[in-house]
C-alpha atoms as a PDB file:
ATOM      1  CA  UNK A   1      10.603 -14.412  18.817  1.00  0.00           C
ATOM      2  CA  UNK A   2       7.337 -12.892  17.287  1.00  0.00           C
ATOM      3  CA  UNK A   3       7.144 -11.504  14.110  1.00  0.00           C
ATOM      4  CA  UNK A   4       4.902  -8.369  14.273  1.00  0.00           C
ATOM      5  CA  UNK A   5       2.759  -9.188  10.419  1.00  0.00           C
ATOM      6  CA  UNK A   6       2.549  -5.596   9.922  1.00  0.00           C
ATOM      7  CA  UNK A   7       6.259  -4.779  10.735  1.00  0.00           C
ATOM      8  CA  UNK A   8       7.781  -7.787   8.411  1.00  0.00           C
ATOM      9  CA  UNK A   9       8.167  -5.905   5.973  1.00  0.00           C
ATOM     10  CA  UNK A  10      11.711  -4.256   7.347  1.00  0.00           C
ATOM     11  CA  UNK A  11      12.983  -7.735   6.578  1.00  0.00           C
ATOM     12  CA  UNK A  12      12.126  -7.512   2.963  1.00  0.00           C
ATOM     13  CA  UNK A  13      12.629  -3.569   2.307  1.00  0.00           C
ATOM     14  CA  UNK A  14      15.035  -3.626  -0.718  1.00  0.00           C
ATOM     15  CA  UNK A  15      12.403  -6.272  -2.250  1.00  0.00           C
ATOM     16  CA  UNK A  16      10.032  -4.196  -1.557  1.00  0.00           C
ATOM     17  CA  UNK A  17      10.945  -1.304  -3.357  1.00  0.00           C
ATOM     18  CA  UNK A  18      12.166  -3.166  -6.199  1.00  0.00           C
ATOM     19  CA  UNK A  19       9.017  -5.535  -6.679  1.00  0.00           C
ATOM     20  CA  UNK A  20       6.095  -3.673  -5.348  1.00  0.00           C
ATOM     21  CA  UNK A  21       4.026  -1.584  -7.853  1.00  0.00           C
ATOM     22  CA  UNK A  22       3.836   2.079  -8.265  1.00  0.00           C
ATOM     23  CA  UNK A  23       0.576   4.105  -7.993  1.00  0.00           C
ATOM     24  CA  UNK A  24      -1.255   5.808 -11.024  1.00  0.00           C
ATOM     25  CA  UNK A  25      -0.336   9.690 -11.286  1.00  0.00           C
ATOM     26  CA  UNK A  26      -3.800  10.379 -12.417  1.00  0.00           C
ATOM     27  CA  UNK A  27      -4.484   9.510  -8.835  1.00  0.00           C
ATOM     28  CA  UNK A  28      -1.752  11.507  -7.408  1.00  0.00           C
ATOM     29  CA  UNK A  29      -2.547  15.140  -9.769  1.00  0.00           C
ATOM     30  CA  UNK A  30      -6.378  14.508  -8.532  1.00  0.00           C
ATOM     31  CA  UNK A  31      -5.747  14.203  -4.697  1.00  0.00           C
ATOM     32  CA  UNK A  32      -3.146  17.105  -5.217  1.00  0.00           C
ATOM     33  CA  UNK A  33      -5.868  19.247  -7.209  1.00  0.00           C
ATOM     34  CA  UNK A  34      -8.484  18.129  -4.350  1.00  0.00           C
ATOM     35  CA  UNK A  35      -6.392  18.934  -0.956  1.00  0.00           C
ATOM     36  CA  UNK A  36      -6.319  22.906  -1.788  1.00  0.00           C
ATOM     37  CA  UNK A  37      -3.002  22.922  -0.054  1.00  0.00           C
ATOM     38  CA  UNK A  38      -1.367  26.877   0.646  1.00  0.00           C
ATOM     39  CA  UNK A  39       2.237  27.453   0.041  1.00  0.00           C
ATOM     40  CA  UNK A  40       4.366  26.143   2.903  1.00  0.00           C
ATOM     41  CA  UNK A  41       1.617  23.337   3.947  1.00  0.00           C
ATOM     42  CA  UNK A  42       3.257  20.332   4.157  1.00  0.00           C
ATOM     43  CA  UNK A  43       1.243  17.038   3.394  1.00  0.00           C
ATOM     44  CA  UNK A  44       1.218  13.726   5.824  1.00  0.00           C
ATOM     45  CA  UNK A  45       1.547  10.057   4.445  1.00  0.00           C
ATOM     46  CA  UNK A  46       1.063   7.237   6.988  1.00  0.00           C
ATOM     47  CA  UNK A  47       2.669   4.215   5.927  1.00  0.00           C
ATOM     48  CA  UNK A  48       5.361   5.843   3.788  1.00  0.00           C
ATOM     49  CA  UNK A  49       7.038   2.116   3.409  1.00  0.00           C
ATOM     50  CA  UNK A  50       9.892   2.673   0.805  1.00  0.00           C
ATOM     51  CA  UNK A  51       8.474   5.977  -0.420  1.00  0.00           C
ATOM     52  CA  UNK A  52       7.104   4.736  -4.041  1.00  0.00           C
ATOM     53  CA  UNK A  53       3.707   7.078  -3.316  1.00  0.00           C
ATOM     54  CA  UNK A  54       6.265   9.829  -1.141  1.00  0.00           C
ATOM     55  CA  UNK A  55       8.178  10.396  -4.039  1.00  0.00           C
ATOM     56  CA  UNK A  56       5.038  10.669  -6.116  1.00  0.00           C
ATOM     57  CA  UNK A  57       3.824  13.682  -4.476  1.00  0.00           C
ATOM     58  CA  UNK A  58       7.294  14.795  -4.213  1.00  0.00           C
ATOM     59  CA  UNK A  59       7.761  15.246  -7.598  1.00  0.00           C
ATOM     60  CA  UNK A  60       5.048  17.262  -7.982  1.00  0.00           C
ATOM     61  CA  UNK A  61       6.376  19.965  -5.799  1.00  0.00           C
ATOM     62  CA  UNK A  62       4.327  18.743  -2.713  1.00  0.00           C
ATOM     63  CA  UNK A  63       6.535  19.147   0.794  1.00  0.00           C
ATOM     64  CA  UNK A  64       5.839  15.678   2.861  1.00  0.00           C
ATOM     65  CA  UNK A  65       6.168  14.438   6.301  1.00  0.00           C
ATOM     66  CA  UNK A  66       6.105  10.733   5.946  1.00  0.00           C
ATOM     67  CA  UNK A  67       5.829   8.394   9.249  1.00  0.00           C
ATOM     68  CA  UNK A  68       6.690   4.605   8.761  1.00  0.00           C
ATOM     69  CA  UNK A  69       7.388   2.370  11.604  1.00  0.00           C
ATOM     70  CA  UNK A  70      10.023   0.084  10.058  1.00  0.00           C
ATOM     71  CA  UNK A  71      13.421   1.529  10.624  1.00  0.00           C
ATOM     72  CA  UNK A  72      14.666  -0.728   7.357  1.00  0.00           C
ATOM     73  CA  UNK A  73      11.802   0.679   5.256  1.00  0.00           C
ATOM     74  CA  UNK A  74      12.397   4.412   6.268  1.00  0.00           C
ATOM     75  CA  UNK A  75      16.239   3.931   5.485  1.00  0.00           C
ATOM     76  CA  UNK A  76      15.045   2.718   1.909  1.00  0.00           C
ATOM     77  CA  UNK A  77      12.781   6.050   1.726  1.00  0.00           C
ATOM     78  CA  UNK A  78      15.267   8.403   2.569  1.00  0.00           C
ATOM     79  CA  UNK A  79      17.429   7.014  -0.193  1.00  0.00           C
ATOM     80  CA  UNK A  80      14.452   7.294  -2.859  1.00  0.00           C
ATOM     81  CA  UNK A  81      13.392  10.345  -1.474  1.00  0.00           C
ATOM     82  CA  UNK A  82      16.754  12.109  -1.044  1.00  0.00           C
ATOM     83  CA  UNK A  83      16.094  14.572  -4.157  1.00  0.00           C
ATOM     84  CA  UNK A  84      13.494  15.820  -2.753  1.00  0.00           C
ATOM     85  CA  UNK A  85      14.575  18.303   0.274  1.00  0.00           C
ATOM     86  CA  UNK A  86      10.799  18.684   1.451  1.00  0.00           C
ATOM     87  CA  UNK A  87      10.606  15.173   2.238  1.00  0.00           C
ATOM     88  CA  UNK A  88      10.736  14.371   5.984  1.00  0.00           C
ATOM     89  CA  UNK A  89      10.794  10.825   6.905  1.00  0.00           C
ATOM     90  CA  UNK A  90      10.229  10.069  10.433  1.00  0.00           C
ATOM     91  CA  UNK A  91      10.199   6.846  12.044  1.00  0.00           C
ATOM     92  CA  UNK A  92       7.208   6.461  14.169  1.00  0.00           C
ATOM     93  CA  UNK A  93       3.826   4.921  14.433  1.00  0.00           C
ATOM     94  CA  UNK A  94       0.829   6.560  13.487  1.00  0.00           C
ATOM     95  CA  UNK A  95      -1.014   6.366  16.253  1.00  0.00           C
ATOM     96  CA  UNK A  96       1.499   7.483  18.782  1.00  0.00           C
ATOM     97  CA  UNK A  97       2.838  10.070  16.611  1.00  0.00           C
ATOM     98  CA  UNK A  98       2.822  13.590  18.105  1.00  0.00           C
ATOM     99  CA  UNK A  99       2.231  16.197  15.061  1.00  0.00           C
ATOM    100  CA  UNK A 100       3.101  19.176  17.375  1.00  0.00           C
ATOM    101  CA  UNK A 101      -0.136  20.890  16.485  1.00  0.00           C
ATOM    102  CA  UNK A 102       0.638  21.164  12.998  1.00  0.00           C
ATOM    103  CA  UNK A 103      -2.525  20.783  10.643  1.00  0.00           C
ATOM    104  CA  UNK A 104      -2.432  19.028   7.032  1.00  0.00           C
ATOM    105  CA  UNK A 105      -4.688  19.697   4.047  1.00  0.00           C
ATOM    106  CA  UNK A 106      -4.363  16.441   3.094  1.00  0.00           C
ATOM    107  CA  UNK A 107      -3.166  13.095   5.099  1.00  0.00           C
ATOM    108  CA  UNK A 108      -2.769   9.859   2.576  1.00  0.00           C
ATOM    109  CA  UNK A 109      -1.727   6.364   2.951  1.00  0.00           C
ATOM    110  CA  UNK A 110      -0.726   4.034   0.606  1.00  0.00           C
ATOM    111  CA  UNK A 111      -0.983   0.541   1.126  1.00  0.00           C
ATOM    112  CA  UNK A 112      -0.876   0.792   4.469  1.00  0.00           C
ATOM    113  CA  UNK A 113      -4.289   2.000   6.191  1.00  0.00           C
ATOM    114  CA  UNK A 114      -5.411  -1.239   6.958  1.00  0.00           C
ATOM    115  CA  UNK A 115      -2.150  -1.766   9.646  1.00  0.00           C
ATOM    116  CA  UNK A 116      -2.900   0.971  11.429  1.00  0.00           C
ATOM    117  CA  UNK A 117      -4.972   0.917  14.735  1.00  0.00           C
ATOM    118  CA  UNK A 118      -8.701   0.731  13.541  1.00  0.00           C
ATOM    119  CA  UNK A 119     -10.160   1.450  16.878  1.00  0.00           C
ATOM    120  CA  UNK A 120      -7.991   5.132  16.717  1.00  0.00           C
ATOM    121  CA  UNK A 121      -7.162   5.842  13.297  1.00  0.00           C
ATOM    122  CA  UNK A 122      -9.899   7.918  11.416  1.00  0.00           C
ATOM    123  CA  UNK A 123      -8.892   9.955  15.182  1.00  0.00           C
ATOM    124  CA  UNK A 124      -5.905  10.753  14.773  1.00  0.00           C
ATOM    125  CA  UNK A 125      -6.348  11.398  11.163  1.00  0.00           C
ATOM    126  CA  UNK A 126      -8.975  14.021  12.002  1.00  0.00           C
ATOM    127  CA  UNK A 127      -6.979  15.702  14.555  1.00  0.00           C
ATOM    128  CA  UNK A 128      -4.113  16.047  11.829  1.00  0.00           C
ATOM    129  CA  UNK A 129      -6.432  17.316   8.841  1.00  0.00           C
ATOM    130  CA  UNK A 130      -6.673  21.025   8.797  1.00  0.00           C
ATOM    131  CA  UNK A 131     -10.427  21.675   8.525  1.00  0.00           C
ATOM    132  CA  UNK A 132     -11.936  20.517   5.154  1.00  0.00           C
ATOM    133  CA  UNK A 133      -8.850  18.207   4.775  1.00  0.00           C
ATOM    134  CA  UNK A 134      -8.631  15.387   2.868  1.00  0.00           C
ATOM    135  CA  UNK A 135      -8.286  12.373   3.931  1.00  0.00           C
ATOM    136  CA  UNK A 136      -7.203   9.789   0.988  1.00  0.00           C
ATOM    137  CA  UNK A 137      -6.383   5.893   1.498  1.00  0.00           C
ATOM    138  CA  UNK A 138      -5.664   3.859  -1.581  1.00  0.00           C
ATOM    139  CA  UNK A 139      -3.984   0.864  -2.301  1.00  0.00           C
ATOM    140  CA  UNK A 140      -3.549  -1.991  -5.776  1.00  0.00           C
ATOM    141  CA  UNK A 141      -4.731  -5.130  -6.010  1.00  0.00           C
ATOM    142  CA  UNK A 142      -5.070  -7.482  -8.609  1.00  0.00           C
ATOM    143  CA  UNK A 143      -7.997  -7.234 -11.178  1.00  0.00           C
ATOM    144  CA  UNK A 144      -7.917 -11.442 -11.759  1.00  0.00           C
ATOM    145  CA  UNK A 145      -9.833 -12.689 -14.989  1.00  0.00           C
ATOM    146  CA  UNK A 146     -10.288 -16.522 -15.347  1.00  0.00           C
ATOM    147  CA  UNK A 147      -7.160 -18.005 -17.388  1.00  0.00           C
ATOM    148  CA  UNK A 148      -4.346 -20.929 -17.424  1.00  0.00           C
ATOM    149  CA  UNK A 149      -1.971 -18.853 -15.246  1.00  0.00           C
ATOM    150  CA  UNK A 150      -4.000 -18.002 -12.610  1.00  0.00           C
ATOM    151  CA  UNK A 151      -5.261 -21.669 -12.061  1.00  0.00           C
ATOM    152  CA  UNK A 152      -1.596 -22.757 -12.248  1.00  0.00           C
ATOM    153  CA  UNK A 153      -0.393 -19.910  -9.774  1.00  0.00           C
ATOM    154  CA  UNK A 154      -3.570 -21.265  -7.170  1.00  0.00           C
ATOM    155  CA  UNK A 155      -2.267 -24.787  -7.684  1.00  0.00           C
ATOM    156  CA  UNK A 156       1.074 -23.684  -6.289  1.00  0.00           C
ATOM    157  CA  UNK A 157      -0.326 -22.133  -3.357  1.00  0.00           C
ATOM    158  CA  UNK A 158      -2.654 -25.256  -2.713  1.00  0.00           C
ATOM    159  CA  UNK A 159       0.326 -27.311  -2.563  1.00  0.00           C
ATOM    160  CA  UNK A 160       2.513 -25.248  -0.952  1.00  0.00           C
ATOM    161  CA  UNK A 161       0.621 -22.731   1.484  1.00  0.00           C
ATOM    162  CA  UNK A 162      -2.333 -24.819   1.528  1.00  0.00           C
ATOM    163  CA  UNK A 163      -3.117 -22.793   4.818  1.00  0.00           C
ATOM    164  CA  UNK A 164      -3.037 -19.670   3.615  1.00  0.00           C
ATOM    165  CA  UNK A 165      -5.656 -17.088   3.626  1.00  0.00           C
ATOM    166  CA  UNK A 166      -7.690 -16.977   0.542  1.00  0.00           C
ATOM    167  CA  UNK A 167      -8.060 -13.478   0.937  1.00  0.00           C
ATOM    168  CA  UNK A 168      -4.166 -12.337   1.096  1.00  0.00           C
ATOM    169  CA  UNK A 169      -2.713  -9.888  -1.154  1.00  0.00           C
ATOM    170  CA  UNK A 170      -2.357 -11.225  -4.666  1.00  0.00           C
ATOM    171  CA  UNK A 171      -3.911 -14.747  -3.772  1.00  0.00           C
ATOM    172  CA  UNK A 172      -5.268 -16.107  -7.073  1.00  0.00           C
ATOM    173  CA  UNK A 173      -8.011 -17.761  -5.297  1.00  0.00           C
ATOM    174  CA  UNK A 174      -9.002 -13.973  -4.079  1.00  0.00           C
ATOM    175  CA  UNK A 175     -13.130 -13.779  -4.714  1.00  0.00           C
ATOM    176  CA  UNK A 176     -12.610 -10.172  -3.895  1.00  0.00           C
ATOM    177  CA  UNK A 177      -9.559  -9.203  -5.210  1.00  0.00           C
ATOM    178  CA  UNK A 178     -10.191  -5.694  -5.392  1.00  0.00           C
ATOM    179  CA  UNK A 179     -11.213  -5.242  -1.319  1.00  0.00           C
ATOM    180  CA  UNK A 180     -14.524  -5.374   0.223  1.00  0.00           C
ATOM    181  CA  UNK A 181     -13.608  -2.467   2.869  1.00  0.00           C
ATOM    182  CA  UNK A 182     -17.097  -0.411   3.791  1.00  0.00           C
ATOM    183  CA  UNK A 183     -16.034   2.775   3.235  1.00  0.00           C
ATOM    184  CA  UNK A 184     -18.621   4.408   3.829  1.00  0.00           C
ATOM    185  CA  UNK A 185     -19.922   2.608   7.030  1.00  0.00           C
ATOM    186  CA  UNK A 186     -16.169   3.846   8.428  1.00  0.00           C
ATOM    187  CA  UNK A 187     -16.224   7.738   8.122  1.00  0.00           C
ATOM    188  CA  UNK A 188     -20.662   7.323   9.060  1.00  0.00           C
ATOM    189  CA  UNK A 189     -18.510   6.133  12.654  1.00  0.00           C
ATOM    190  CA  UNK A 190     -16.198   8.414  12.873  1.00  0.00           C
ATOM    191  CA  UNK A 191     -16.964  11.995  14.306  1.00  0.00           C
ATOM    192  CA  UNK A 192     -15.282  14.711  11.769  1.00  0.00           C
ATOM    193  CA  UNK A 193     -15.695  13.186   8.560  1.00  0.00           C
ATOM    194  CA  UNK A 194     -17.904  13.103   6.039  1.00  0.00           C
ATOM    195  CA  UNK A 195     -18.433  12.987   1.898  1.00  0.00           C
ATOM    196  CA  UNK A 196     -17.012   9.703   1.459  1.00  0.00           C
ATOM    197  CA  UNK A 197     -16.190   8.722  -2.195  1.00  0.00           C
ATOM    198  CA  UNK A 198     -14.644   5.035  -3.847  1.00  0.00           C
ATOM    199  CA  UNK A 199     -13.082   5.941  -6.817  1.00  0.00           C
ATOM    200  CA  UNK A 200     -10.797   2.819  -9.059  1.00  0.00           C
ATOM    201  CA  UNK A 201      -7.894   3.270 -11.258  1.00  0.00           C
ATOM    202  CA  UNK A 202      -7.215   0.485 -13.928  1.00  0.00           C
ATOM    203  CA  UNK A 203      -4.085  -0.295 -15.527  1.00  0.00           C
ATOM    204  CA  UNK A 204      -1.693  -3.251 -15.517  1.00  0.00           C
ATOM    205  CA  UNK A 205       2.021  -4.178 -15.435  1.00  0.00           C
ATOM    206  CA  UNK A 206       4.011  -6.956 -16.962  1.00  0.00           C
ATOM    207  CA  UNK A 207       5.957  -9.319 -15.058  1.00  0.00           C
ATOM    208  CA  UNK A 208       9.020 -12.202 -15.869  1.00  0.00           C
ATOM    209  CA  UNK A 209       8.780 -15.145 -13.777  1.00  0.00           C
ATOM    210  CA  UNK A 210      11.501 -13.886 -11.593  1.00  0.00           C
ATOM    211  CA  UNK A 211      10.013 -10.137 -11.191  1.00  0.00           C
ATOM    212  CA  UNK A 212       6.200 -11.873 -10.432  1.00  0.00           C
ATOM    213  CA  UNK A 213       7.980 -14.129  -7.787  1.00  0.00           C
ATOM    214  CA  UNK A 214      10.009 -11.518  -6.706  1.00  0.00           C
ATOM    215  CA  UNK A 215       6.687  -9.354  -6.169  1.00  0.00           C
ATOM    216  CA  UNK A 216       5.004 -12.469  -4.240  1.00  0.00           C
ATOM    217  CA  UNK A 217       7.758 -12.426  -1.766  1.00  0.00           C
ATOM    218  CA  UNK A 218       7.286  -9.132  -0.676  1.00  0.00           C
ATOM    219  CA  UNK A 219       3.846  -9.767   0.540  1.00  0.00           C
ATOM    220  CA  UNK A 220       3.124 -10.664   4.665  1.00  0.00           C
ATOM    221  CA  UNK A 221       1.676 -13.508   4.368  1.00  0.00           C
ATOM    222  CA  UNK A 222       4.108 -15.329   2.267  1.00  0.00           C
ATOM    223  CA  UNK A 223       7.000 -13.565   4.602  1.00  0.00           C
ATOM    224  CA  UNK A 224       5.175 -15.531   7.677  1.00  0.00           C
ATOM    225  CA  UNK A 225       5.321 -18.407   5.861  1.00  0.00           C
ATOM    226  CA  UNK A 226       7.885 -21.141   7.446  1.00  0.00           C
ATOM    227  CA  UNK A 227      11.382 -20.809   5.231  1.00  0.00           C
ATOM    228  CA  UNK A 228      11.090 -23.946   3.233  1.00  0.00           C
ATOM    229  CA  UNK A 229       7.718 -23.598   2.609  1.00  0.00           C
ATOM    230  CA  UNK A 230       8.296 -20.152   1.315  1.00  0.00           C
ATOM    231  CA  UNK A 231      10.598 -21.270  -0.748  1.00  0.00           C
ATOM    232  CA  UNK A 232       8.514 -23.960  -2.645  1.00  0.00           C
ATOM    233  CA  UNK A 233       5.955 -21.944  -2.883  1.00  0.00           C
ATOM    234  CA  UNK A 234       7.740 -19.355  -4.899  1.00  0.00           C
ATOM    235  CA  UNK A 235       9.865 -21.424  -6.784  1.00  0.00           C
ATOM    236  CA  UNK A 236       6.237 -22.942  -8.016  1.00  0.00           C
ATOM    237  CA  UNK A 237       4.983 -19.827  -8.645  1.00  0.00           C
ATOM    238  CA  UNK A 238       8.321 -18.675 -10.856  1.00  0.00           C
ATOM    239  CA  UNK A 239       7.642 -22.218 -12.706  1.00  0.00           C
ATOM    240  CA  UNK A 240       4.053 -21.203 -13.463  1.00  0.00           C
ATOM    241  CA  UNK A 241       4.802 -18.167 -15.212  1.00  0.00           C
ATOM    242  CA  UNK A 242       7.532 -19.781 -17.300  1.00  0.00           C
ATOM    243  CA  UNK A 243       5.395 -22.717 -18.257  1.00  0.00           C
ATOM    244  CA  UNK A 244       2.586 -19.863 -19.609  1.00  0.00           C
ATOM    245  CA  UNK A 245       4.089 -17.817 -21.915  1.00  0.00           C
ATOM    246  CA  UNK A 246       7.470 -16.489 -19.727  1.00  0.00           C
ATOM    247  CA  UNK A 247       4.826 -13.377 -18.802  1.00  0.00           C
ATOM    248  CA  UNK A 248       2.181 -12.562 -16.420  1.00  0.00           C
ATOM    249  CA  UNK A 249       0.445  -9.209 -17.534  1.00  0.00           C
ATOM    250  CA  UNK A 250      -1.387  -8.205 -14.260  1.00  0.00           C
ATOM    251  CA  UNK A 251      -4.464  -6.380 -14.502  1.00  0.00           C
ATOM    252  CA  UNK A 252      -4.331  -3.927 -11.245  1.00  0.00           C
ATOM    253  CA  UNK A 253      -7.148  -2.118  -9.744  1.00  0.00           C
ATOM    254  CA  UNK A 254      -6.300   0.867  -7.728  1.00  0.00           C
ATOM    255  CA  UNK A 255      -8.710   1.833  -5.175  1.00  0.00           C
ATOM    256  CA  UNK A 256      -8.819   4.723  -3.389  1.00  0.00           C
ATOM    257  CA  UNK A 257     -10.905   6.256  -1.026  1.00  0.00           C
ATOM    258  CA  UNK A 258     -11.525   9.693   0.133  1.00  0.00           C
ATOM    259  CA  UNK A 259     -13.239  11.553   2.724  1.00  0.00           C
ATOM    260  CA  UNK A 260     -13.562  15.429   3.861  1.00  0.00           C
ATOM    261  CA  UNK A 261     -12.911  16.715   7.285  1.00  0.00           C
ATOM    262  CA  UNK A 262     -15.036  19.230   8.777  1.00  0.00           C
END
């Protein structure tokens, strides 16, 4: 049976939401302070996974409807998001969503932009954003410096995933950890859109050898990975981290990217 990459994450959701970073707030209070929203305007999140960025906004008073795809992810959302009665999750892709005419001032996406349909999704984003929406896609990544760790965690991957990209999620041997995406070059193609802005959040988190290969398993590429092999790999990676100090502090990067409708 094929494994759809972008829908493997269902298989992993309660991993997910336990491993997978959060988002800064700084981030969150700016996009909130930039969308100009008017009481009763609900915001939209594509790619609500198991609502870490939902909840977010939620907390700040925002009213969301959040579309995920993965019936296993939007269950974990739900849960999370259950607090917050102007939460709506639906399950649904993106781009064959039907909004119902309702305009947002400001659609976001969270880790998650880069599954959706390229050739249609700056589209259907425009045709959701009220006019002089926001449109905000952001996402982590690792901010990798040069030290023991890292060369031990990309000696577990060349023995173990030897095949994987370079270029995945949290690969060590990542020369462009923190994305190469042309933002700008997107919204210049797409009709609707324009001020485009690349802003970066730094911070870090700390993880135990379990928590880091914990993390690692929630990513794609890893999940596509053949069981055993999977299994290796992380067990090498959990070794790596113990051998180094029983810590990985993580730099993270969080990039996000904005644009205006009109």
């Amino acid at each position: 049976m094929v494994r759809p990459q972008r829908l493997i994450f269902g298989e992993v959701a309660e991993l997910y939401d336990r491993y997978r970073p959060t988002y800064p707030v700084a981030l969150v209070d700016e996009l909130l302070a930039q969308a100009d929203a008017v009481e009763g305007q609900r915001l939209l999140e594509v790619g609500a996974g198991t609502g870490k960025a939902t909840e977010l906004f939620a907390a700040r008073g925002a009213a969301v409807l959040a579309v995920e795809p993965s019936a296993e992810m939007a269950a974990v959302a739900r849960r999370r998001c259950a607090p917050y009665p102007g939460v709506q999750i639906v399950e649904s892709e993106f781009e064959r969503m039907e909004l119902g005419g309702e305009a947002f001032p400001l659609l976001y996406s969270a880790q998650a932009w880069h599954w959706i349909d390229p050739a249609v999704r700056c589209q259907r984003a425009r045709a959701a954003l009220a006019p002089r929406g926001l449109l905000a896609v952001f996402w982590n990544r690792p901010a990798w410096g040069r030290s023991e760790v890292r060369e031990a965690l990309a000696n577990a991957y060349r023995r173990f995933a030897p095949d994987m990209r370079a270029d995945a999620a949290l690969h060590p041997e990542n020369r462009s950890p923190q994305g190469d995406d042309d933002w700008v070059a997107e919204i210049a193609r797409a009709p609707g859109f324009n001020d485009p802005m690349v802003r970066f959040y730094h911070w870090s988190q700390v993880y135990g050898p379990a928590d880091y290969a914990g993390l690692i398993s929630t990513l794609s590429d890893v999940q596509m990975l053949e069981p055993p092999a999977r299994t290796r790999l992380l067990q090498a990676i959990e070794a790596a981290v113990v051998e180094h100090g029983g810590t990985l502090t993580m730099p993270l990067v969080t990039r996000l990217h904005t644009a205006r409708a009109v």
